[in-house]
Protein backbone atom coordinates (compact mmCIF):
# COMPACT_ATOMS: atom_id res chain seq x y z
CA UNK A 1 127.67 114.41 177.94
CA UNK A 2 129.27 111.30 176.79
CA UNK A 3 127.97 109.95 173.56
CA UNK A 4 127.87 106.61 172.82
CA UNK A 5 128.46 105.48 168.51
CA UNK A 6 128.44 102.16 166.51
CA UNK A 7 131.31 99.92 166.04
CA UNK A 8 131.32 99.51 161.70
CA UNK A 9 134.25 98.85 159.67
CA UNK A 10 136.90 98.37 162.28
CA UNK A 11 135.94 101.76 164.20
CA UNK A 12 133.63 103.88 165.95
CA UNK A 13 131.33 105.81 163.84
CA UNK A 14 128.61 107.88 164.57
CA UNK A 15 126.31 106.85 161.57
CA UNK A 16 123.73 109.24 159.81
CA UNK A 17 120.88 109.09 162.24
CA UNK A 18 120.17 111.55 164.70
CA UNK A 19 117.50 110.17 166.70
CA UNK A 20 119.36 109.53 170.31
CA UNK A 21 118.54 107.73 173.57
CA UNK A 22 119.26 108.43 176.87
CA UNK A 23 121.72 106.09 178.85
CA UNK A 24 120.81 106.20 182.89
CA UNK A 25 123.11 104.78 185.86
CA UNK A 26 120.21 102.61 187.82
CA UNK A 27 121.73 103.53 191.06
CA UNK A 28 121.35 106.90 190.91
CA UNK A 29 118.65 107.61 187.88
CA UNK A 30 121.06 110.40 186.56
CA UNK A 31 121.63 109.92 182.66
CA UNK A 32 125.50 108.87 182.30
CA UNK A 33 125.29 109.01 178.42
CA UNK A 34 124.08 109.40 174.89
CA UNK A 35 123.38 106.92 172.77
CA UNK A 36 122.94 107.10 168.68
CA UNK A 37 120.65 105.14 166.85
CA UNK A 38 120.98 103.57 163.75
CA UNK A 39 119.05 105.19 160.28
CA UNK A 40 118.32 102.68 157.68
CA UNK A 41 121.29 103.92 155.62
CA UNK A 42 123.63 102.64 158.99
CA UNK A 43 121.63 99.54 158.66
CA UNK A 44 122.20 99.10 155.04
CA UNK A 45 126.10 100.00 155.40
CA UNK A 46 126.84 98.05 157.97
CA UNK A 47 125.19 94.43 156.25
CA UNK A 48 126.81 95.47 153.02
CA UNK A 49 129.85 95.56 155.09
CA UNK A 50 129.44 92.10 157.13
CA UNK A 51 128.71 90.37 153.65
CA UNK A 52 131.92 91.51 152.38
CA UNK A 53 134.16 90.31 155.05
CA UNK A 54 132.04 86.89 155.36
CA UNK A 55 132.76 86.50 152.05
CA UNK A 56 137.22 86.17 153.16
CA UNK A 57 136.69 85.17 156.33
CA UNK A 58 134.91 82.15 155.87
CA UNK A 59 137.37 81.24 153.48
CA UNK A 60 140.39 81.82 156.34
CA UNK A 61 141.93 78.65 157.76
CA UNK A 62 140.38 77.40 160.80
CA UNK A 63 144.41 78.01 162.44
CA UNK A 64 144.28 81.87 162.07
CA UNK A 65 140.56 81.76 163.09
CA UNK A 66 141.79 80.31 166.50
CA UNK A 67 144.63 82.21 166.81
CA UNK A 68 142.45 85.42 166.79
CA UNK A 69 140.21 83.41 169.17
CA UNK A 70 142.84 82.75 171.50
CA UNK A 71 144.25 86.76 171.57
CA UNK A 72 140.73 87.69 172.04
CA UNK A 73 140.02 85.33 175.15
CA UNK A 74 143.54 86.69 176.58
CA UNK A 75 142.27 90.15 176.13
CA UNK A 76 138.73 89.85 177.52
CA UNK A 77 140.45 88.77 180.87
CA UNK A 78 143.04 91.34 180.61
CA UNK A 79 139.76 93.43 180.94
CA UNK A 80 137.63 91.93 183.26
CA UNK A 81 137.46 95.16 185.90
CA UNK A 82 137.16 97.42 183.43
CA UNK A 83 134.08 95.59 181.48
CA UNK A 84 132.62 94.86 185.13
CA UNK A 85 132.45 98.64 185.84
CA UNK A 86 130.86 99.51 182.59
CA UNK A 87 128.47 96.15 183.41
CA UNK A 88 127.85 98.08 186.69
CA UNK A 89 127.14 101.80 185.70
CA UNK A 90 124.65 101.09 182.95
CA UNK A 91 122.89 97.51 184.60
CA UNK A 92 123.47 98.19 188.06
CA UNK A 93 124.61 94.86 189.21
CA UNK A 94 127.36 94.69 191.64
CA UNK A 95 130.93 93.97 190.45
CA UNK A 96 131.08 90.65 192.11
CA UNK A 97 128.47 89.51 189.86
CA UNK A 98 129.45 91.39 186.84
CA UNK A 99 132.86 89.68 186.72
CA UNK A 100 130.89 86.55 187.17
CA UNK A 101 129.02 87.14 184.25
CA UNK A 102 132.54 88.12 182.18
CA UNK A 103 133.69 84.46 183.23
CA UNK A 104 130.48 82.64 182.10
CA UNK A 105 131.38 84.35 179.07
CA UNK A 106 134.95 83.51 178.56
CA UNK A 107 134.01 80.06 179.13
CA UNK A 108 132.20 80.37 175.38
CA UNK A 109 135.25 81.56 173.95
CA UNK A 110 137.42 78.62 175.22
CA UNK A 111 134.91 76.38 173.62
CA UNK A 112 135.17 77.86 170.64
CA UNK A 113 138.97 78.05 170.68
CA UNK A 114 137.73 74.45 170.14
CA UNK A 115 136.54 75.02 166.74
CA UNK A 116 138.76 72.93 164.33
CA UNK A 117 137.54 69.30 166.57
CA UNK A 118 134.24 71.16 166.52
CA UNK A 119 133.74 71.29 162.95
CA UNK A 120 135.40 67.83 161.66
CA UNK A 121 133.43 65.95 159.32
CA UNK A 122 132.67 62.16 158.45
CA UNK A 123 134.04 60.04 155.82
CA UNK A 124 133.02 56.96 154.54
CA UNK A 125 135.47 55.06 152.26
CA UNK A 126 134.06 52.89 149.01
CA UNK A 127 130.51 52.84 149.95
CA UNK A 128 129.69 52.01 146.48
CA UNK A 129 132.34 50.97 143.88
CA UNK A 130 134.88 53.23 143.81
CA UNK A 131 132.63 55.72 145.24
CA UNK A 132 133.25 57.68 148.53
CA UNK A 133 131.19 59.97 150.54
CA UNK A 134 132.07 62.99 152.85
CA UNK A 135 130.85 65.75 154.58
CA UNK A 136 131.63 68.72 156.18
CA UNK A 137 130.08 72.27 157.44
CA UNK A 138 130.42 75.99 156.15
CA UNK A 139 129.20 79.31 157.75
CA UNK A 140 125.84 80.60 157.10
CA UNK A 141 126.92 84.18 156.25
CA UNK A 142 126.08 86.93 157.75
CA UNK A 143 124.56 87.03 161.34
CA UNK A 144 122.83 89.88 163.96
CA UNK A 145 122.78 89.04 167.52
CA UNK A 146 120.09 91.06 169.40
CA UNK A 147 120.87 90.75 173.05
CA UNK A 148 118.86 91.36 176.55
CA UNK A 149 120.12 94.52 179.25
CA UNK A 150 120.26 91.71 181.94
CA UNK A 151 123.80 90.33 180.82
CA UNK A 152 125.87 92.80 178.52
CA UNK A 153 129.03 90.56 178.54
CA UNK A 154 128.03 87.05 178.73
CA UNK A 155 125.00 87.16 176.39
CA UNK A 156 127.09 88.36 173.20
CA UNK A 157 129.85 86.42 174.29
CA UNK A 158 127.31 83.40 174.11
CA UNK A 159 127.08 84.23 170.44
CA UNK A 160 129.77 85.61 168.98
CA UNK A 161 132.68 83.98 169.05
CA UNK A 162 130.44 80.86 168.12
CA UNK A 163 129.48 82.59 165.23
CA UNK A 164 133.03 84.11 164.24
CA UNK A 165 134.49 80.44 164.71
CA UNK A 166 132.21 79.33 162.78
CA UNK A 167 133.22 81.37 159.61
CA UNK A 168 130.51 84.22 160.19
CA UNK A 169 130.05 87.98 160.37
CA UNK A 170 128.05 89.00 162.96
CA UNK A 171 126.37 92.29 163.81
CA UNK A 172 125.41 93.11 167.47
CA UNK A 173 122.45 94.98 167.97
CA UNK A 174 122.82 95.20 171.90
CA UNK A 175 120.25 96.33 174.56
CA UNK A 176 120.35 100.28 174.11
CA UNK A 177 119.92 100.28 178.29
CA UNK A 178 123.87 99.01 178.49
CA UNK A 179 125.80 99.84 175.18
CA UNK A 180 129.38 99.74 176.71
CA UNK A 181 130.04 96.95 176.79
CA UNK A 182 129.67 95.74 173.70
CA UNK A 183 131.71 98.55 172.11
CA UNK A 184 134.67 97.57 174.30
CA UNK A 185 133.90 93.75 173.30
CA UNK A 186 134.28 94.90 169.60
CA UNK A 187 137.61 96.98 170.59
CA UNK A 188 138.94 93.83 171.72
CA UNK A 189 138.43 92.22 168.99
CA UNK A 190 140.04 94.78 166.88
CA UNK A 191 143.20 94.41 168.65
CA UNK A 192 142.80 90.47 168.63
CA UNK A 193 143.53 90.97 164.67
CA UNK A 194 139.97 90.53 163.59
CA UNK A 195 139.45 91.60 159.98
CA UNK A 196 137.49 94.85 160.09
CA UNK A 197 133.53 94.11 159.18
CA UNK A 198 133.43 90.21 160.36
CA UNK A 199 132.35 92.38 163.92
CA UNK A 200 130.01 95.20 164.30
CA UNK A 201 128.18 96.82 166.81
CA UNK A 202 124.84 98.41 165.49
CA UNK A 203 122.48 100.28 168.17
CA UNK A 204 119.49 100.96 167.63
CA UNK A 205 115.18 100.46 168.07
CA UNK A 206 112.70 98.78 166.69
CA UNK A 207 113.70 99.84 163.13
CA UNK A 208 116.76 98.51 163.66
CA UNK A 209 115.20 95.48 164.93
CA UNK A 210 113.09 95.18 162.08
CA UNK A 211 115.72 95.65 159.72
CA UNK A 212 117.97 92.76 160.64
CA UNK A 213 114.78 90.65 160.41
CA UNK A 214 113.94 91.30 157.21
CA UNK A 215 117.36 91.99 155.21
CA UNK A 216 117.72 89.49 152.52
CA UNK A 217 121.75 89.82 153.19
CA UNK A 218 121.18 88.66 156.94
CA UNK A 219 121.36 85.01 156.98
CA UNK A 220 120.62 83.99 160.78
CA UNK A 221 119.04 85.73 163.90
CA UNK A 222 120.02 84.84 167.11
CA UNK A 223 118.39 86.29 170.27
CA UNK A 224 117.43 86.60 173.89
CA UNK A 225 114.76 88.06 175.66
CA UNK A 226 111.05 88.09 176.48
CA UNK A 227 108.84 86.06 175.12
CA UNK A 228 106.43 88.23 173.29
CA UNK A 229 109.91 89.30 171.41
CA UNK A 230 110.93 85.78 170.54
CA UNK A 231 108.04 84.75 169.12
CA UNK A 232 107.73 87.93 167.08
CA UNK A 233 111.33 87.79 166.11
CA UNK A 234 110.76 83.86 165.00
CA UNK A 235 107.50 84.38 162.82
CA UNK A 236 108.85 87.65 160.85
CA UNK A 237 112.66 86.58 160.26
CA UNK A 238 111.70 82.66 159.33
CA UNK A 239 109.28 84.48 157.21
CA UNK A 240 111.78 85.85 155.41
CA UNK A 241 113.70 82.77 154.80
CA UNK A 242 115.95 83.41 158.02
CA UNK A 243 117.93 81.02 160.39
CA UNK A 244 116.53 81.93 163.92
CA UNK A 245 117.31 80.79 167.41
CA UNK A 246 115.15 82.80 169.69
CA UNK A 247 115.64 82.56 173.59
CA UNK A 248 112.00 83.75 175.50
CA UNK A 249 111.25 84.76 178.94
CA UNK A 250 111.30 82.26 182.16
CA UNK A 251 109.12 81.55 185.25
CA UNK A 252 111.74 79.26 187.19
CA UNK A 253 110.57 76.82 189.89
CA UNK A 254 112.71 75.39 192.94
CA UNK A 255 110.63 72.43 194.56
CA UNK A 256 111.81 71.90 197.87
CA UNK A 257 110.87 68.79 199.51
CA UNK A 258 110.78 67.70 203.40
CA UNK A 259 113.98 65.59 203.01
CA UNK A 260 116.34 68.95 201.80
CA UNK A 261 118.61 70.89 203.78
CA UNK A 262 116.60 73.15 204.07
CA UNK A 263 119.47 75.97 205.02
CA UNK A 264 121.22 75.02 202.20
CA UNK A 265 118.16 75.25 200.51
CA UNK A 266 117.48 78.49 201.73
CA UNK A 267 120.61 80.21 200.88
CA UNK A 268 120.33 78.99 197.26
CA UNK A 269 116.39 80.41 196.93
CA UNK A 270 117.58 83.63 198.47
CA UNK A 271 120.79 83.64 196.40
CA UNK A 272 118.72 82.69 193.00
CA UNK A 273 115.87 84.50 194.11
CA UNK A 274 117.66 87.92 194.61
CA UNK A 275 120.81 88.24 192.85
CA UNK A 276 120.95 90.88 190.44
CA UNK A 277 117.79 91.88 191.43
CA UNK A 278 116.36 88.91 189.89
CA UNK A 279 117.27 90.06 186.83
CA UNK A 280 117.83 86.60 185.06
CA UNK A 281 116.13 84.31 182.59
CA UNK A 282 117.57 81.56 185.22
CA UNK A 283 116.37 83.26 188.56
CA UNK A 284 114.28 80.94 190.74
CA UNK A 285 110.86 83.02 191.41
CA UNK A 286 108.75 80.23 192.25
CA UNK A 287 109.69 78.44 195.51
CA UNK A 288 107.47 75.25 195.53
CA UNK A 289 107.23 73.99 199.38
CA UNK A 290 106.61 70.57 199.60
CA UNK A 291 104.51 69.59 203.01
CA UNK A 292 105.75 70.24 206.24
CA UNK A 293 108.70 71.81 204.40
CA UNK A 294 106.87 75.03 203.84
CA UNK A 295 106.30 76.94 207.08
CA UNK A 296 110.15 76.58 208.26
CA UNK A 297 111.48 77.42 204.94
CA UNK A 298 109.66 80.26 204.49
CA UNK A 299 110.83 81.58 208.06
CA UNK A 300 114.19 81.13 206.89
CA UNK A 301 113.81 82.23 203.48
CA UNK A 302 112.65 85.56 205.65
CA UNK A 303 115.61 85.77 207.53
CA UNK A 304 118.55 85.63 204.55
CA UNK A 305 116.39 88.28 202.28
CA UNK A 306 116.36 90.79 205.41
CA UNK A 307 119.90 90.17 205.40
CA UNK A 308 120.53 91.16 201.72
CA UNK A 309 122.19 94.00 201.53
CA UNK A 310 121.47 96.58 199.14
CA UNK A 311 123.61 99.30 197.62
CA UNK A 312 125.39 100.70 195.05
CA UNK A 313 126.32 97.75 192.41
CA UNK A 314 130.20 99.60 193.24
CA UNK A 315 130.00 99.30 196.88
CA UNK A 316 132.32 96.39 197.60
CA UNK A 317 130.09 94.86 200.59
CA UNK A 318 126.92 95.26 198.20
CA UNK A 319 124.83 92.32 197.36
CA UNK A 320 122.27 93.43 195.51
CA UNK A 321 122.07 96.37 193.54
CA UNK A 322 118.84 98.17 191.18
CA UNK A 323 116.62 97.20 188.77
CA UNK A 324 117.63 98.79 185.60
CA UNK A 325 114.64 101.37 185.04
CA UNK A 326 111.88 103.54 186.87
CA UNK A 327 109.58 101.41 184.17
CA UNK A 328 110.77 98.04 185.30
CA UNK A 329 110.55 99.09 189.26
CA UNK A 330 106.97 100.65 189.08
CA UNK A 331 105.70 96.84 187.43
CA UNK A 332 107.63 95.62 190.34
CA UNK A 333 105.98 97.43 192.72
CA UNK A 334 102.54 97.40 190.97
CA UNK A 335 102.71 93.21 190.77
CA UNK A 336 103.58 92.85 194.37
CA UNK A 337 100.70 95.19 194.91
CA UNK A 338 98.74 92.77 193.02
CA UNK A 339 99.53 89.81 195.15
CA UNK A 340 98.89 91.31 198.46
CA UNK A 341 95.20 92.78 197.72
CA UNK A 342 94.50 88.89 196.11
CA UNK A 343 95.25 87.56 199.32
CA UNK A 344 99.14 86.38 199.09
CA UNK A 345 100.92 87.02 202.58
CA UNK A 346 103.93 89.87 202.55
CA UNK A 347 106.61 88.04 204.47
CA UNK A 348 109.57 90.70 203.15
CA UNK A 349 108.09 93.73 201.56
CA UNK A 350 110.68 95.45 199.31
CA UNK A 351 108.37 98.32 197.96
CA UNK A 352 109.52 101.03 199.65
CA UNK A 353 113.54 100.78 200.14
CA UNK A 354 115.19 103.58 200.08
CA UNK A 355 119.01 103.87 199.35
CA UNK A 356 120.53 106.37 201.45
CA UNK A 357 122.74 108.85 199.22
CA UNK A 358 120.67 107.57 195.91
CA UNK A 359 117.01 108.32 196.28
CA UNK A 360 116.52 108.52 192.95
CA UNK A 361 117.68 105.01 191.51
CA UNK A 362 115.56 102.42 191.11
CA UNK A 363 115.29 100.51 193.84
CA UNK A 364 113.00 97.52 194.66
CA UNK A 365 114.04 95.22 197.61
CA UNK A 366 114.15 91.61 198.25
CA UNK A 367 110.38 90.84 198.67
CA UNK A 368 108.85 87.62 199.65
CA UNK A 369 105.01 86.82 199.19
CA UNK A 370 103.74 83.24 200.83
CA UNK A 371 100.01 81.25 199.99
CA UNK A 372 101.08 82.74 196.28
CA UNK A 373 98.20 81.08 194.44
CA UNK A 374 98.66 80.52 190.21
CA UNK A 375 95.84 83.12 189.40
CA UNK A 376 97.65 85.41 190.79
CA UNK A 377 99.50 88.06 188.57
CA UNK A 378 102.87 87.57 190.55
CA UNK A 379 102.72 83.80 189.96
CA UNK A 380 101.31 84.23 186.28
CA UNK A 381 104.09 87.29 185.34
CA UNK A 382 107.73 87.19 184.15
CA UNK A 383 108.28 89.73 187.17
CA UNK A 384 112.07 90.20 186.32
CA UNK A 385 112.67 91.79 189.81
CA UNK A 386 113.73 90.43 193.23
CA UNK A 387 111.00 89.02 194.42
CA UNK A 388 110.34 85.11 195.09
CA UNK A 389 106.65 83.57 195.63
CA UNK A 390 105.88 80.75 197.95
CA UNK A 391 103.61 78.41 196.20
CA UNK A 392 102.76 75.45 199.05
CA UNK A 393 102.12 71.87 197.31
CA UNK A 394 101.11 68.36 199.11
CA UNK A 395 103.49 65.94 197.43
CA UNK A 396 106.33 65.79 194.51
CA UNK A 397 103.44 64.79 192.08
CA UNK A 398 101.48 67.91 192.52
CA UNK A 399 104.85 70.21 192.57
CA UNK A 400 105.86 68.56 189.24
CA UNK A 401 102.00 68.84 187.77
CA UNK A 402 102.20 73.17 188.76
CA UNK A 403 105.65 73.34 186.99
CA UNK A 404 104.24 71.36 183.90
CA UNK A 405 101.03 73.59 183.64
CA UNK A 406 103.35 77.07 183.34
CA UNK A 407 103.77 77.91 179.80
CA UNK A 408 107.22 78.45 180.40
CA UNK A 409 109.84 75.69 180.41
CA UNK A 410 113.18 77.55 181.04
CA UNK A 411 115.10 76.25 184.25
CA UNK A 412 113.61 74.50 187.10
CA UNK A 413 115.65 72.84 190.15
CA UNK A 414 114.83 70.33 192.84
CA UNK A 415 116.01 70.46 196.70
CA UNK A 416 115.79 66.87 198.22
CA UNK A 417 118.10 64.42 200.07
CA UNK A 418 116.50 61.79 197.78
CA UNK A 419 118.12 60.03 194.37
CA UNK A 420 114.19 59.02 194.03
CA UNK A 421 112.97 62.03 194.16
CA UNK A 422 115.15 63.28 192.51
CA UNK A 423 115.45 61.08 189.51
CA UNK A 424 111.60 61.26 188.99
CA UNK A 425 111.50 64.66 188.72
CA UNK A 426 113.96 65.41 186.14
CA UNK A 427 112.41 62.87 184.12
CA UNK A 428 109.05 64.11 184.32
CA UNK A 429 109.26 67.79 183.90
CA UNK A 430 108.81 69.83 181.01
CA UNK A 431 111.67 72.19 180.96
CA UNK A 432 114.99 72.18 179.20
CA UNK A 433 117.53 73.24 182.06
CA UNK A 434 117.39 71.36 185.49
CA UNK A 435 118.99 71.77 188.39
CA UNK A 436 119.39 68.80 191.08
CA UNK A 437 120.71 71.17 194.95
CA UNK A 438 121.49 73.34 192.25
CA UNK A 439 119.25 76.94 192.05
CA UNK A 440 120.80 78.55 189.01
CA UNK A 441 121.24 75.29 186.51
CA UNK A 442 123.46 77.14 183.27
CA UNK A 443 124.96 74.73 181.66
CA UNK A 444 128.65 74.65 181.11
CA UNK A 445 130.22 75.95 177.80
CA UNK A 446 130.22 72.69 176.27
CA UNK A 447 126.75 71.62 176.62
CA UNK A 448 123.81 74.35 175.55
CA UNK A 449 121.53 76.64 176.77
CA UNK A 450 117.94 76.75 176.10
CA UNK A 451 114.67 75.73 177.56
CA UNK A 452 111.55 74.45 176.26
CA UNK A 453 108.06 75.45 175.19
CA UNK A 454 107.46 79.42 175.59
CA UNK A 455 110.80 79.66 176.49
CA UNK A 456 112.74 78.82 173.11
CA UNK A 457 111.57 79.79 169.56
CA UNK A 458 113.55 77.98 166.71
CA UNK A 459 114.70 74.29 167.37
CA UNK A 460 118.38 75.26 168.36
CA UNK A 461 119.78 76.17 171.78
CA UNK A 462 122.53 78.78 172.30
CA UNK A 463 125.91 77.82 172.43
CA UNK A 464 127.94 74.50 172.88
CA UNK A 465 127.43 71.87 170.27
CA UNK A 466 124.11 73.22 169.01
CA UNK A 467 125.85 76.52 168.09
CA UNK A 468 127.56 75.22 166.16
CA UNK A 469 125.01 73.45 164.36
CA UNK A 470 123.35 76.82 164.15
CA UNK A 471 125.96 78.72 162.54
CA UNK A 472 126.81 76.20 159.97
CA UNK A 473 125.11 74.15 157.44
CA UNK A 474 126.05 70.88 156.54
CA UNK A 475 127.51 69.68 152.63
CA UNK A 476 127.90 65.94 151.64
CA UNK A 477 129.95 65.06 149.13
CA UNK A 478 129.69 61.70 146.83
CA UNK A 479 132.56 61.76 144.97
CA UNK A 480 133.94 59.42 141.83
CA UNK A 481 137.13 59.37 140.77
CA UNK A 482 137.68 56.02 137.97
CA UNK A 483 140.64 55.14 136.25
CA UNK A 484 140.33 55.98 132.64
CA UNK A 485 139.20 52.53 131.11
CA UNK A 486 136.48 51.99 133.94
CA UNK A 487 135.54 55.21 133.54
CA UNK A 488 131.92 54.37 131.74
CA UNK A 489 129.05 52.21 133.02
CA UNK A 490 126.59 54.89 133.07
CA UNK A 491 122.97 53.97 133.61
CA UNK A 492 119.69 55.06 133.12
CA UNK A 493 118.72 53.52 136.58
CA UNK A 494 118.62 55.33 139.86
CA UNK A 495 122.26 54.55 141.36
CA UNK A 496 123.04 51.33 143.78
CA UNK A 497 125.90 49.85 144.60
């Protein structure tokens, strides 16, 4: 049985606890590994170490900072297969969509390749008599990353070469469902000439968890996942004086009105809707049918979602793959449930697929439920699976008053053939990530990523020009420098010009 260590110091280590975890391939439900967990002591170790090498590395020039940027970027594509596989056997998406996740990731890096325009100052010359003022930005410290089993590449990679351009140490405390990844990510690194300690990989639980919250040596928190998490994560590390960024759950919404193409439209939702297994923060779940729109979209919703096909995440014709536990698939399955014996019509009923050859994964198949009302658990629920509910609306107005109601403001899109439409809508709804004909809106490196209200703890988003704002704190400087016989005129007044 493989077992799977922390990354500390520069190189694998197995740590002093003994407490283990099982790793499973979703595919086939077989365990594929062992994974360690973190004591205390590891905990300790490990932040002792990351304060250390923030200590030098923030100090580093920002040239030899990008210059291990740059090697590091060069070797994550030099791996993209071989991270995609390990993406595959431990999350189960296919390898298609693995790689895309490698090169939303690499994206990140380029940005912050970026990082000596990024972190230029202001200066302003004589604002008082021989007086000028500047400012500029230095790394926090020492920060954890703790990071969702839906994206084992792209998530970290959304925060730590941010946080390592910056000037920080960071610790990742990954999903323990999909631990590969990040100790190949931290190999990488290694041979990108990172100094040993400004990187570390740290699995663990919830005592690991709680650790990094509380450890008066950890200086910022940054995170994704569900809500419940975030918000727990944001009250007990800002209690304890921490920088946190905290990225919740997501109950996406596609209105799609009359006017749309509505087989382009119908692609998209299916595409959104089902790929990797709706395993996303960003997947559309909702499908809001405006009007007359609603009875031929869902017919051709129908049609694409029988047409997924679903396999192995390593089959090369595969488009969808498993849900990553028998946990997840039975709240799947229980949800959908739900929504049938409420009244919700099954259009495409994925409860029972089987997988020929893997009986035992965990397998839920594209499912489509129409006449979804919002009492309903399936509309109500974060289902994280493939399934998309038709809620039918009268008018824009009423699609955009159902979006505003959800307590969730993560990603929403809008389908129309109208600049009207669709300039009202993206000024009137509450979420932070829109997309106009586009189902999966994530922005580019260069903006951020984040939504609004139960979807984002902490006022920073994740990435782009706020992560860098997040990582850093800002110093102004009023500086004085007289000639030696104006060098009085002291005052017991409060300073003007």
């Amino acid at each position: 049985m493989t077992v799977i260590n922390h990354f500390i110091r520069g190189q694998e280590a197995a740590g002093t606890g003994t407490a283990t975890k099982p790793v499973y391939n979703p595919a086939t439900g077989a365990i594929s590994a062992e994974l360690r967990l973190a004591s205390r002591e590891d905990l300790d170790a490990t932040v002792a170490i990351a304060k250390e090498a923030a200590a030098t590395w923030g100090d580093i020039s920002l040239a030899k900072r990008t210059a291990v940027l740059f090697k590091f970027r060069e070797l994550v594509a030099a791996h993209v297969d071989e991270l995609a596989q390990l993406i595959t056997a431990e999350h189960g998406k296919v390898l298609s969509d693995a790689k895309g996740e490698i090169g939303r990731g690499l994206e990140v890096i380029e940005y912050a390749c970026g990082i000596p325009t990024l972190l230029k100052g202001d200066y302003s010359d004589q604002v008082s008599t021989g007086i000028d003022v500047f400012s500029f930005r230095e790394p926090i410290g020492v920060v954890a990353g703790i990071t969702p089993f839906n994206f084992p590449v792209m998530v970290p990679l959304w925060m730590a070469p941010m946080a390592i351009a910056t000037g920080n140490a960071f610790i990742l405390k990954p999903s323990h469902r999909v631990p590969s990844a990040a100790m190949l990510l931290a190999d990488l690194f290694k041979q990108a000439g990172l100094p040993d300690g400004v990187f570390q990989v740290l699995h663990g639980d919830r005592e690991v968890v709680s650790g990094l919250l509380t450890h008066p040596d950890i200086d910022g928190i940054s995170f994704v996942g569900s809500t419940p998490v975030a918000k727990h994560i944001n009250e007990v590390a800002t209690a304890h004086g921490k920088r946190v960024q905290a990225l919740g759950g997501a109950k996406n919404h596609a209105i799609v009105m009359p006017d749309a193409d509505l087989d382009n439209a119908a692609d998209h939702l299916a595409a959104a809707a089902f790929g990797s297994a709706g395993q996303r923060c960003m997947a559309i779940s909702v499908a809001v049918a405006v009007g007359d729109a609603a009875d031929l979209l869902v017919k051709k919703v129908e049609e694409r979602a029988l047409d997924v096909r679903v396999k192995n995440g390593t089959e090369p014709d595969a488009d969808m793959g498993p849900v990553i536990s028998s946990e997840s698939k039975n709240f799947i399955v229980k949800t959908i449930t739900e929504a049938e014996q409420a009244g919700a019509a099954m259009v495409v009923d994925g409860r029972d697929l089987v997988v020929p050859g893997h009986e035992e994964g965990f397998w839920v198949g594209p499912t489509v439920l129409d006449h979804v009302k919002t009492e309903m658990s399936a509309y109500q629920e974060e289902i994280f699976g493939p399934v998309l509910v038709v809620v039918r609306v009268q008018d824009l107005e009423e699609g955009i008053k159902l979006i505003n109601a959800n307590p969730y403001g993560n990603g929403t899109a809008i389908f129309t053939s109208s600049g009207a439409a669709a300039r009202k809508f993206q000024r009137s709804v509450d979420v932070g990530m829109i997309g106009i004909n586009v189902p999966l809106p994530v922005p580019v490196a260069y903006y951020s990523f984040g939504g609004w209200k139960a979807s984002l703890f902490g006022d920073k988003h994740i990435y782009g020009p706020e992560g860098v704002s997040f990582y850093t704190r800002g110093k102004v400087i009023t500086s004085r420098w007289p000639e030696a016989s104006h060098a009085s005129g002291a005052s017991y007044n409060f300073p003007s010009n």
